[in-house]
N, C-alpha and C. Protein backbone atom coordinates (compact mmCIF):
# COMPACT_ATOMS: atom_id res chain seq x y z
N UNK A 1 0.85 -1.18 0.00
CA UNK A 1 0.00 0.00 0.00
C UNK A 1 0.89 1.24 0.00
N UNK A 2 0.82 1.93 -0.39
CA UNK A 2 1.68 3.38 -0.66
C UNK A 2 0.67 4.64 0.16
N UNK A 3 1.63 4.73 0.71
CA UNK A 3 1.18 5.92 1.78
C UNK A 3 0.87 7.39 1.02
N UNK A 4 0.02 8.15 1.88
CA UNK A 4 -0.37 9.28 1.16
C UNK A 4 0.87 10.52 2.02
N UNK A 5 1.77 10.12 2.54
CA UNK A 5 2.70 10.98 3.72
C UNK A 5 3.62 11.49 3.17
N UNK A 6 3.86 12.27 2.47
CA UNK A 6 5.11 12.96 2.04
C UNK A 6 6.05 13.86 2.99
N UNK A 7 7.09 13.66 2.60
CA UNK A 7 8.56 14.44 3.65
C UNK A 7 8.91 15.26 2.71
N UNK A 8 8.45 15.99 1.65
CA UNK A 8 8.96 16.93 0.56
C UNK A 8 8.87 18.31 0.66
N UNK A 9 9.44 19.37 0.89
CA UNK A 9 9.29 20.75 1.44
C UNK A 9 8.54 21.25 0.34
N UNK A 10 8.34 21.00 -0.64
CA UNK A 10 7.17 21.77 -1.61
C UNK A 10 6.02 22.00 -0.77
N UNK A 11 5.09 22.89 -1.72
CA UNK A 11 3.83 23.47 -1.11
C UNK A 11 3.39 23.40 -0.27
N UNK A 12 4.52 24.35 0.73
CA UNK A 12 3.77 24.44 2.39
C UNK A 12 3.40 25.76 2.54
N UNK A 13 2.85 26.36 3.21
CA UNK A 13 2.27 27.58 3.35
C UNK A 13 3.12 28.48 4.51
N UNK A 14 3.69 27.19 5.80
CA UNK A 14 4.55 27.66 6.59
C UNK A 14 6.26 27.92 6.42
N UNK A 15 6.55 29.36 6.47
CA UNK A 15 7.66 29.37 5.19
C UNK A 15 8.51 29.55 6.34
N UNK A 16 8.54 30.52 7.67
CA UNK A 16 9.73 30.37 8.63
C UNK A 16 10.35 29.13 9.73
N UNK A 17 11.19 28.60 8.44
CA UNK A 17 11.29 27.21 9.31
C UNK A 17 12.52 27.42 9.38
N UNK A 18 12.95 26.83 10.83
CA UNK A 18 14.05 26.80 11.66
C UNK A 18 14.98 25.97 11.94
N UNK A 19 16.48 25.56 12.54
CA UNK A 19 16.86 24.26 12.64
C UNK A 19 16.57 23.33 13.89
N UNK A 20 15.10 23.78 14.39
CA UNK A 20 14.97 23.02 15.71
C UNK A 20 13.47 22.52 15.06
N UNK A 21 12.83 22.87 13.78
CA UNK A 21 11.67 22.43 13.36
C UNK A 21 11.59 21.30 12.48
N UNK A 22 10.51 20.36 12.47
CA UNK A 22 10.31 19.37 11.43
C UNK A 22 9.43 19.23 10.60
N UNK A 23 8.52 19.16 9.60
CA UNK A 23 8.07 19.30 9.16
C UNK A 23 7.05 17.88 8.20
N UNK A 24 5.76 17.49 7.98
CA UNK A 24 5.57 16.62 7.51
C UNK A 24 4.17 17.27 6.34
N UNK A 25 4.26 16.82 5.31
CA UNK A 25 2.91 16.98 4.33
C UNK A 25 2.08 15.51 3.98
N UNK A 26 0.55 15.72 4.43
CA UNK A 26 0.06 14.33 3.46
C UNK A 26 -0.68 15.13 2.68
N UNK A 27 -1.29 14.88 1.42
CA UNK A 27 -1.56 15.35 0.40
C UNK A 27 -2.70 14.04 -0.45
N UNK A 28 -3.63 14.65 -0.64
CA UNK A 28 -4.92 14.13 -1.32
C UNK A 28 -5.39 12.63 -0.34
N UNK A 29 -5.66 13.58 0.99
CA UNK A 29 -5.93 12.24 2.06
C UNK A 29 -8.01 12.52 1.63
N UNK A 30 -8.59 11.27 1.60
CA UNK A 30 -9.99 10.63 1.67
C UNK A 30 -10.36 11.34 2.70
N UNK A 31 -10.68 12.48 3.00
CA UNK A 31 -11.26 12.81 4.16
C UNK A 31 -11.87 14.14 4.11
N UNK A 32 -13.19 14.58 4.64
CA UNK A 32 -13.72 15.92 4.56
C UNK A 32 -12.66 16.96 4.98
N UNK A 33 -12.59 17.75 4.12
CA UNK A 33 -11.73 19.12 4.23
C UNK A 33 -12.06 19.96 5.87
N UNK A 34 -13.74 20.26 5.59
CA UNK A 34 -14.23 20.59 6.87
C UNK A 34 -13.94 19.62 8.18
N UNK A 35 -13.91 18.36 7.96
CA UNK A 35 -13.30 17.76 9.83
C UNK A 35 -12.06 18.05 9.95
N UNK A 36 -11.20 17.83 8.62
CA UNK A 36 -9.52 18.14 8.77
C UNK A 36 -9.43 19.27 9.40
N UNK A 37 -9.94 20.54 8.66
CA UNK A 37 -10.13 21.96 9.56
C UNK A 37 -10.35 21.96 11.14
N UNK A 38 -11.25 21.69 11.64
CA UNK A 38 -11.98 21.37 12.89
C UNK A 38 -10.80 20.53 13.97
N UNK A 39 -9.86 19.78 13.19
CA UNK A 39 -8.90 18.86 14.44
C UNK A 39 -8.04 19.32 14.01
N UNK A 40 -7.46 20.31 13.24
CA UNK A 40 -6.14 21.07 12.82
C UNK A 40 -6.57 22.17 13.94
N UNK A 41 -7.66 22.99 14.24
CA UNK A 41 -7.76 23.58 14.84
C UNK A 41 -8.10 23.17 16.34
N UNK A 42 -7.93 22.30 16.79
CA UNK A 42 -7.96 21.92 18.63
C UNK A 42 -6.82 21.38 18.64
N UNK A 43 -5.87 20.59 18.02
CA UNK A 43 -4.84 20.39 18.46
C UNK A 43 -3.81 21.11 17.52
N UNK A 44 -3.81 22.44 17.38
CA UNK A 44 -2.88 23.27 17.01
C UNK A 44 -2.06 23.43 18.46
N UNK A 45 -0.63 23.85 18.62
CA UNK A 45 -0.29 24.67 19.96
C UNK A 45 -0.17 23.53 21.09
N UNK A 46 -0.71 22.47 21.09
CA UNK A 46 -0.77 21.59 21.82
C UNK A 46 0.64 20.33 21.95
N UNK A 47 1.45 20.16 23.46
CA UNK A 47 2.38 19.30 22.70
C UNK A 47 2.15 18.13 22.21
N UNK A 48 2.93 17.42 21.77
CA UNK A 48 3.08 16.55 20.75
C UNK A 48 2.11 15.49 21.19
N UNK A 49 2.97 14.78 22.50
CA UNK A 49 1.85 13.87 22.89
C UNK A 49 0.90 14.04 23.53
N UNK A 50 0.52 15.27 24.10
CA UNK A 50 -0.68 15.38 24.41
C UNK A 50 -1.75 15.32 23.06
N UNK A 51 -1.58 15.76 22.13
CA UNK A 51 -1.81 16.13 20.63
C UNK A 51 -2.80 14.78 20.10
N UNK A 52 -1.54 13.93 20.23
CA UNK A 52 -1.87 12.12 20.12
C UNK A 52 -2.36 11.44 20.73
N UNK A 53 -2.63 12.30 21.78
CA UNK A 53 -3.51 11.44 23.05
C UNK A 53 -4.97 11.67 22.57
N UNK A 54 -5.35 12.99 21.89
CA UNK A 54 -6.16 13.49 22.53
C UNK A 54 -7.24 13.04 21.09
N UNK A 55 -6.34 12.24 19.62
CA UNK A 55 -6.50 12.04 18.67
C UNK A 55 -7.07 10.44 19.05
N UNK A 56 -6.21 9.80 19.49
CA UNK A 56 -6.57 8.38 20.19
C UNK A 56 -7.59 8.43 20.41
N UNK A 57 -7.68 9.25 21.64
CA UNK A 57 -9.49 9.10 22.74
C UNK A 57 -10.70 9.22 21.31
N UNK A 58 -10.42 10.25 20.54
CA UNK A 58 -11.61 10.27 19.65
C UNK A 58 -11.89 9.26 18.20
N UNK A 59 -10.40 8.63 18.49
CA UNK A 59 -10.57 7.49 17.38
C UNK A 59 -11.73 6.35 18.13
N UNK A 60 -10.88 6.29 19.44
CA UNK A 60 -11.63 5.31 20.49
C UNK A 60 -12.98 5.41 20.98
N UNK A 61 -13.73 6.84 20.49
CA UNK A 61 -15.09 7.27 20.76
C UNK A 61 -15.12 7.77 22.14
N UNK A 62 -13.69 7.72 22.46
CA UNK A 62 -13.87 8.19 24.65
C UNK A 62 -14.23 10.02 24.58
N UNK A 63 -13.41 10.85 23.97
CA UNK A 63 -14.13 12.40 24.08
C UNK A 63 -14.34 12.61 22.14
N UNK A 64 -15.16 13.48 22.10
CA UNK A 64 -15.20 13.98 20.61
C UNK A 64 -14.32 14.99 20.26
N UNK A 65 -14.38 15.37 18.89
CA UNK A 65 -13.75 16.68 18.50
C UNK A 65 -14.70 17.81 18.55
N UNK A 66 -14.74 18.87 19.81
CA UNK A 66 -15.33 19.81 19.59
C UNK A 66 -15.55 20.83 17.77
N UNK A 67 -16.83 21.30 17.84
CA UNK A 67 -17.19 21.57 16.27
C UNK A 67 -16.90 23.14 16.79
N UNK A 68 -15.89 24.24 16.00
CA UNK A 68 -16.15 25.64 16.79
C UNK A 68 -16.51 26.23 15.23
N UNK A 69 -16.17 25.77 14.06
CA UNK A 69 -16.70 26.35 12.53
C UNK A 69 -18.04 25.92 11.85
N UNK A 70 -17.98 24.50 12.10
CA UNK A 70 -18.54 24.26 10.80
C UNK A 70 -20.04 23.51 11.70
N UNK A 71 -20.67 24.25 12.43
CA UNK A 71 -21.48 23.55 13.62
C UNK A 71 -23.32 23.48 13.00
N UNK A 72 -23.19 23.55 12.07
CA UNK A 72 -24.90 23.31 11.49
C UNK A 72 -25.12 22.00 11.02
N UNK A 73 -25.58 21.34 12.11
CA UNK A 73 -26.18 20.06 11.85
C UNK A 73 -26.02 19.20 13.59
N UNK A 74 -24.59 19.14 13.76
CA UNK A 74 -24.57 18.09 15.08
C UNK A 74 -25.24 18.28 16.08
N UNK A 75 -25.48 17.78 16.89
CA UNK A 75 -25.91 18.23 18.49
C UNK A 75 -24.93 18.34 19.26
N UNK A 76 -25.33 18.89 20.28
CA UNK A 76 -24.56 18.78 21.84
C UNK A 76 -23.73 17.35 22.17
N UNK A 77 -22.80 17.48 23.03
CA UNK A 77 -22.38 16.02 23.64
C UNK A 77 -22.25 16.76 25.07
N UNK A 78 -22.56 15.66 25.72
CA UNK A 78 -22.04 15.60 27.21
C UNK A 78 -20.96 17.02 27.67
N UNK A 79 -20.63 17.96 28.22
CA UNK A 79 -19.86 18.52 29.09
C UNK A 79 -19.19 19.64 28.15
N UNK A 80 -20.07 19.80 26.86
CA UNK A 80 -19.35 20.65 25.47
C UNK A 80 -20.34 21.19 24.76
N UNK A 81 -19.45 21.51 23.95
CA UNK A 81 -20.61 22.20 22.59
C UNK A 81 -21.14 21.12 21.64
N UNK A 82 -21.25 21.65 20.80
CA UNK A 82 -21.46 20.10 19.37
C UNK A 82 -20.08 19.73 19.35
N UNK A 83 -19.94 18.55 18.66
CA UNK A 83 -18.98 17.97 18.44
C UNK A 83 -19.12 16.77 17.77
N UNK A 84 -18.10 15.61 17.25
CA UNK A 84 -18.00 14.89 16.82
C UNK A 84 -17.09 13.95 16.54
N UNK A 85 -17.07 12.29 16.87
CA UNK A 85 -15.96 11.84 16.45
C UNK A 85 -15.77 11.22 14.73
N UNK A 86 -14.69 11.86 14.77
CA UNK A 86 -14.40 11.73 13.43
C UNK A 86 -13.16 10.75 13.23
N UNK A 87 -13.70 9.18 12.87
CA UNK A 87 -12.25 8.50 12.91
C UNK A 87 -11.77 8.54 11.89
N UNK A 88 -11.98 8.48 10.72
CA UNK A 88 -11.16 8.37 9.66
C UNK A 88 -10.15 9.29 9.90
N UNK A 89 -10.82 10.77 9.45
CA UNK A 89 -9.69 12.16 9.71
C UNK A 89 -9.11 11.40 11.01
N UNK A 90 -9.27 11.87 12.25
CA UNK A 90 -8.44 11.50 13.07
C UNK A 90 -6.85 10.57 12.56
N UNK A 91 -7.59 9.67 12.34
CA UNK A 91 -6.60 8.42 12.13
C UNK A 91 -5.22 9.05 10.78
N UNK A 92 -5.68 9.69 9.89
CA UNK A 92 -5.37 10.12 8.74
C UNK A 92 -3.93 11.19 9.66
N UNK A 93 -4.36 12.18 10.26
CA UNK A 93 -3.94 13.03 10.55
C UNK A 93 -2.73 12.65 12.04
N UNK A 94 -3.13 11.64 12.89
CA UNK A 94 -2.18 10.95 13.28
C UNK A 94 -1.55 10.14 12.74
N UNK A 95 -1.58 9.53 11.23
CA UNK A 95 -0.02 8.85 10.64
C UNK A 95 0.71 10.30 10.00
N UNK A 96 -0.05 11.13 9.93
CA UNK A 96 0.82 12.74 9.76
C UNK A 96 1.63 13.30 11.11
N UNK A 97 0.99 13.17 12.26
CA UNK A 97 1.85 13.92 13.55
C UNK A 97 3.07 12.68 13.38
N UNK A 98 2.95 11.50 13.21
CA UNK A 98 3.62 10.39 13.59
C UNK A 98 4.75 10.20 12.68
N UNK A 99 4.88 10.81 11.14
CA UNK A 99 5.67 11.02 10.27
C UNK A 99 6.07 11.89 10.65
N UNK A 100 5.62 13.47 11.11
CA UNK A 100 7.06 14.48 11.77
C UNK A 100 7.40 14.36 12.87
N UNK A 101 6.99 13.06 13.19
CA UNK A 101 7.45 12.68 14.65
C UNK A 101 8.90 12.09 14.44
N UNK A 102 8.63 11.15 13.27
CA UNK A 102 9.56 10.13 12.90
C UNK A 102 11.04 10.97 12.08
N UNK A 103 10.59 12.29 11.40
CA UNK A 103 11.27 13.04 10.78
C UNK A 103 11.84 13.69 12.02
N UNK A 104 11.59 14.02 13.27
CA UNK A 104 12.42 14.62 14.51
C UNK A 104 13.09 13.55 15.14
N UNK A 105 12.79 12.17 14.78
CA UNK A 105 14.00 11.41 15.47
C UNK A 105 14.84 11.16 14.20
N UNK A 106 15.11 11.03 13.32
CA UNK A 106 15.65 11.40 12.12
C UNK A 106 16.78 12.77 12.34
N UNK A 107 16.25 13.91 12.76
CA UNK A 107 17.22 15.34 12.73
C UNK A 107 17.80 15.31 14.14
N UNK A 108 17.36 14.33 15.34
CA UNK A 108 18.27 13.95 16.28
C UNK A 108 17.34 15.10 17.41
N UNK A 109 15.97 15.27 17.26
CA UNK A 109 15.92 16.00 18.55
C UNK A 109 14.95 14.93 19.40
N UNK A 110 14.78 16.14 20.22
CA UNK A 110 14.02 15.07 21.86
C UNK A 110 12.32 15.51 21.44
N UNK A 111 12.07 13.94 21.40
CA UNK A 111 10.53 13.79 20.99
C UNK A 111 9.86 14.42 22.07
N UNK A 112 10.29 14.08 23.36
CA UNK A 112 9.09 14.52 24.71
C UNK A 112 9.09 16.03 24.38
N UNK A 113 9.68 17.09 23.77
CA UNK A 113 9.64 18.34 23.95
C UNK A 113 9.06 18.95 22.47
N UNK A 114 8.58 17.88 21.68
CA UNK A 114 7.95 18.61 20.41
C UNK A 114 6.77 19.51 20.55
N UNK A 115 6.05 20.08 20.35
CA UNK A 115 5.12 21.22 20.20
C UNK A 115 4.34 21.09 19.02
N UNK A 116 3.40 21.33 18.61
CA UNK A 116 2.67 21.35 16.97
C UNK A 116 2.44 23.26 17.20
N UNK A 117 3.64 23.38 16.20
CA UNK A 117 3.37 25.02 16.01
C UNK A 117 2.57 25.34 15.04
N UNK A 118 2.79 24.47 13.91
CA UNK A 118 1.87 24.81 12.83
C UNK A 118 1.05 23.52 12.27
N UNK A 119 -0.60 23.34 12.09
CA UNK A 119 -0.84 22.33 11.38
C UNK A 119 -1.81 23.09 10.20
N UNK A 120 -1.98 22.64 9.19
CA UNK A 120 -3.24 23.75 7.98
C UNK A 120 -3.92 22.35 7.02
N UNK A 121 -4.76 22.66 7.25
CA UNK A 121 -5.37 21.86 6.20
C UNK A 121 -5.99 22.75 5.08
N UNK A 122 -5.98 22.03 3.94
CA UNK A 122 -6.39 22.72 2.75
C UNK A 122 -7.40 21.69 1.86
N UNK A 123 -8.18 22.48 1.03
CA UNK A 123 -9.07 21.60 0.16
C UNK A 123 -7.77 21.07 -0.85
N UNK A 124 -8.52 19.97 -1.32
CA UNK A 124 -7.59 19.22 -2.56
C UNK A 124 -8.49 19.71 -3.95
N UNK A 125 -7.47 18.69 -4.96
CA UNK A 125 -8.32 18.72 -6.25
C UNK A 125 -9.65 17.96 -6.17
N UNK A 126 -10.27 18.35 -7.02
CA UNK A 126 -11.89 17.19 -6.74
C UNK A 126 -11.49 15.97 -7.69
N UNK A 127 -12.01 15.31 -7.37
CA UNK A 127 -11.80 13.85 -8.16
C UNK A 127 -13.26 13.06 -8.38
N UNK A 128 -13.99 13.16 -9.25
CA UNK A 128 -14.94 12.51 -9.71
C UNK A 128 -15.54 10.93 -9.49
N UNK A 129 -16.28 10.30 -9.06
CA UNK A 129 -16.86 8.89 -8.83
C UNK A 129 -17.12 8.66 -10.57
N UNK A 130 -16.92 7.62 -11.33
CA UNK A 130 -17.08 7.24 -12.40
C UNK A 130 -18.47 6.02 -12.37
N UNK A 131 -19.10 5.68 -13.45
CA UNK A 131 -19.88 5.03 -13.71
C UNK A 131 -21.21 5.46 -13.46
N UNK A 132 -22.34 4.81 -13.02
CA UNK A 132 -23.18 4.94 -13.63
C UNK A 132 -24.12 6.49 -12.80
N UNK A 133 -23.20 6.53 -11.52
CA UNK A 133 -23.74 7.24 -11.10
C UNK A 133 -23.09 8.81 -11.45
N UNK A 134 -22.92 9.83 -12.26
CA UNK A 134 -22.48 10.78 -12.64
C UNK A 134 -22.45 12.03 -11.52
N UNK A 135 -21.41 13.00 -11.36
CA UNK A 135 -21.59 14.24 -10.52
C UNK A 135 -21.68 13.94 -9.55
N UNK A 136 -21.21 13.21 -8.52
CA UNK A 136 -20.64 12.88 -7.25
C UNK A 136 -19.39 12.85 -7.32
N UNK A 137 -18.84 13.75 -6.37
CA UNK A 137 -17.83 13.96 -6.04
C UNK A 137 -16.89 13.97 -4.49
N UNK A 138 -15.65 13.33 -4.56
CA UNK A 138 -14.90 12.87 -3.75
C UNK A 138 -14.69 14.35 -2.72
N UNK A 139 -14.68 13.65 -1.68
CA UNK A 139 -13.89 14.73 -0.49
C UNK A 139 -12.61 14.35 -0.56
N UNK A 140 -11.01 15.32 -0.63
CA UNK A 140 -10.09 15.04 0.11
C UNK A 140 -9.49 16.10 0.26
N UNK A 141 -8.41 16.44 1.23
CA UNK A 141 -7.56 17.65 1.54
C UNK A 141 -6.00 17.15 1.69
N UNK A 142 -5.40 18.40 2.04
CA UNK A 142 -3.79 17.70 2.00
C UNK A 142 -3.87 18.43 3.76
N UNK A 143 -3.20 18.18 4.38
CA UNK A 143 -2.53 18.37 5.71
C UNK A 143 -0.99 18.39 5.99
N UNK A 144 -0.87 19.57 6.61
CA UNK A 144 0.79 20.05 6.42
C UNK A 144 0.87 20.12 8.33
N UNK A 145 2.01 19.32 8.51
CA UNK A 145 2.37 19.61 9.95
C UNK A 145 3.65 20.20 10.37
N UNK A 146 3.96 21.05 11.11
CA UNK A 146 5.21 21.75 11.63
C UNK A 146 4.90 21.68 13.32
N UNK A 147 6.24 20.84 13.79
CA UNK A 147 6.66 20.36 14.64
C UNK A 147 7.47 21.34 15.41
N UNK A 148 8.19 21.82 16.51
CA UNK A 148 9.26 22.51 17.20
C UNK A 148 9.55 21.89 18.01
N UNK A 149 11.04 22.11 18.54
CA UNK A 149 11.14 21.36 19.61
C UNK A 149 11.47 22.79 20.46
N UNK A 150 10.85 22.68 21.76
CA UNK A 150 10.57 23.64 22.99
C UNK A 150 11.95 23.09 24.22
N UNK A 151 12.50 23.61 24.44
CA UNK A 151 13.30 23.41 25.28
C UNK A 151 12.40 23.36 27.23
N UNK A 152 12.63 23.03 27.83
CA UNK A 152 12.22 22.69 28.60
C UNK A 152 10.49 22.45 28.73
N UNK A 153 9.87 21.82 27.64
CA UNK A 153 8.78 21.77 27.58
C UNK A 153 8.10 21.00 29.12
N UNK A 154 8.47 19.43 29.24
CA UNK A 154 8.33 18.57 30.30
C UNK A 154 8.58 19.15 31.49
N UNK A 155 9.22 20.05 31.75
CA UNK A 155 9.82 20.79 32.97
C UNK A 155 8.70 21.69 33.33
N UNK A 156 7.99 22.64 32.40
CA UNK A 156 7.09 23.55 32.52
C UNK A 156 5.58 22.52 33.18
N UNK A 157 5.26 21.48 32.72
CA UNK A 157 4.58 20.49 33.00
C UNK A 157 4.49 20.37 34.73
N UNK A 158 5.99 19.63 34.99
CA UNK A 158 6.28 19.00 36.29
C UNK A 158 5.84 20.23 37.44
N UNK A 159 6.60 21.80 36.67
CA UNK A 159 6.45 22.46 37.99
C UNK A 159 5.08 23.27 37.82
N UNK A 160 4.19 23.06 37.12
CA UNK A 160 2.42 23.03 36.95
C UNK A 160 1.90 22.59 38.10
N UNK A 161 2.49 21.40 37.64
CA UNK A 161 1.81 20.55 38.69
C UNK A 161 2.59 20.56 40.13
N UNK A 162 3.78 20.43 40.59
CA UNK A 162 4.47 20.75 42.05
C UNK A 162 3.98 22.34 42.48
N UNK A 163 3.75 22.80 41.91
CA UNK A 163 3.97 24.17 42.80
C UNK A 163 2.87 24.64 43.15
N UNK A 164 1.24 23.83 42.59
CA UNK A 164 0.08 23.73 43.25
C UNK A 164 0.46 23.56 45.14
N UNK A 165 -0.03 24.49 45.92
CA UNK A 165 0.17 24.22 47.31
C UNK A 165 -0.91 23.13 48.08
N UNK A 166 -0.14 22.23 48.50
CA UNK A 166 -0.89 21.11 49.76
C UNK A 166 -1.61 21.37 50.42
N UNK A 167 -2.92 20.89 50.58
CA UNK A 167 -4.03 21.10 51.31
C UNK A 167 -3.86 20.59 52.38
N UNK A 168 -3.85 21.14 53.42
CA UNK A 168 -3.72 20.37 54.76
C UNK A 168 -5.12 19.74 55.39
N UNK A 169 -5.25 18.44 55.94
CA UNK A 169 -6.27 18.49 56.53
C UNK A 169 -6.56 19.28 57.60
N UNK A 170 -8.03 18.99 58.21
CA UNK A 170 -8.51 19.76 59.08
C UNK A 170 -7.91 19.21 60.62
N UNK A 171 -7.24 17.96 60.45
CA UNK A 171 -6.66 17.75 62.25
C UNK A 171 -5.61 18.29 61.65
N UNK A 172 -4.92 18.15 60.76
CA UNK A 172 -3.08 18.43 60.55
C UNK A 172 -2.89 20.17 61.24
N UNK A 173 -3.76 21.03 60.68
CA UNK A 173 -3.87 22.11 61.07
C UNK A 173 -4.61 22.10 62.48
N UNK A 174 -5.06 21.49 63.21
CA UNK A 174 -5.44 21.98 64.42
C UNK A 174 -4.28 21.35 65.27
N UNK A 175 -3.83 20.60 65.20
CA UNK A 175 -2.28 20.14 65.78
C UNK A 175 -1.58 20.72 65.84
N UNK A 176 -1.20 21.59 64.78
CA UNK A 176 0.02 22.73 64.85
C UNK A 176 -0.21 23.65 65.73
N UNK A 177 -1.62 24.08 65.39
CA UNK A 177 -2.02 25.27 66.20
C UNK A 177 -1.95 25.27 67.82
């Protein structure tokens, strides 16, 4: 099977690239332009593996992809707005994080500290259904990912979470006192 994942710096839209960035394109992926949009936009900015985590859960049906554009039609879910899981895209768009994943262990940097600075999805060419049924036409888009690596990313994490202050119970504090 031949992958739709290209590593080729042609037609990217993100032009200031750096020597700490990586970069991945898939191009004429089977998938609505509008969901590509919609999960390019929640896990933009997000790091890497949180990114992939958060792609998983909605392959797995555990949270959806919040809808913030294209919201005429879905309903509500549980604890959100509309939304939706979308596995195909999903799935499509994680063998894309997972190719500039693979392209940053390739240029020798540290995976735990990648970032998604840039992801864009774009409409593709249309491609026609043939036979008997005429004028139906294919969805697909291309998806461009740009990777960074953040220097103390994991660190910013750890002291998130340590520097929250300890709740004391209610005897611990009357003891002292």
């Amino acid at each position: 099977m031949i992958s739709n994942v290209i590593n080729m710096p042609q037609g990217y839209s993100f032009q200031n690239m750096k020597p700490e960035m990586v970069k991945a394109l898939a191009r004429n992926i089977n998938i609505s332009p509008k969901h590509a949009i919609e999960i390019c936009n929640y896990i933009r900015g997000k790091p890497l593996a949180r990114a992939k985590a958060m792609l998983n859960q909605s392959v797995k049906f555990e949270k959806p992809i919040p809808l913030k554009r294209f919201t005429n039609g879905p309903g509500h879910k549980p604890g959100m707005g509309s939304g939706r899981f979308m596995n195909k895209a999903c799935e499509e768009i994680l063998k894309t994080l997972e190719s500039a994943e693979a392209n940053a262990k390739n240029k020798a940097l540290n995976v735990a500290d990648l970032k998604v600075v840039h992801i864009a999805a774009h409409r593709a060419g249309k491609q026609q259904h043939y036979g008997r049924k005429r004028r139906s036409i294919f969805k697909s888009c291309h998806v461009e990912v740009v990777l960074q690596e953040v220097k103390g990313l994991n660190d910013k994490v750890k002291k998130d979470k340590s520097s929250k202050p300890e709740q004391k119970s209610k005897s611990e504090s009357k003891v002292k006192e």
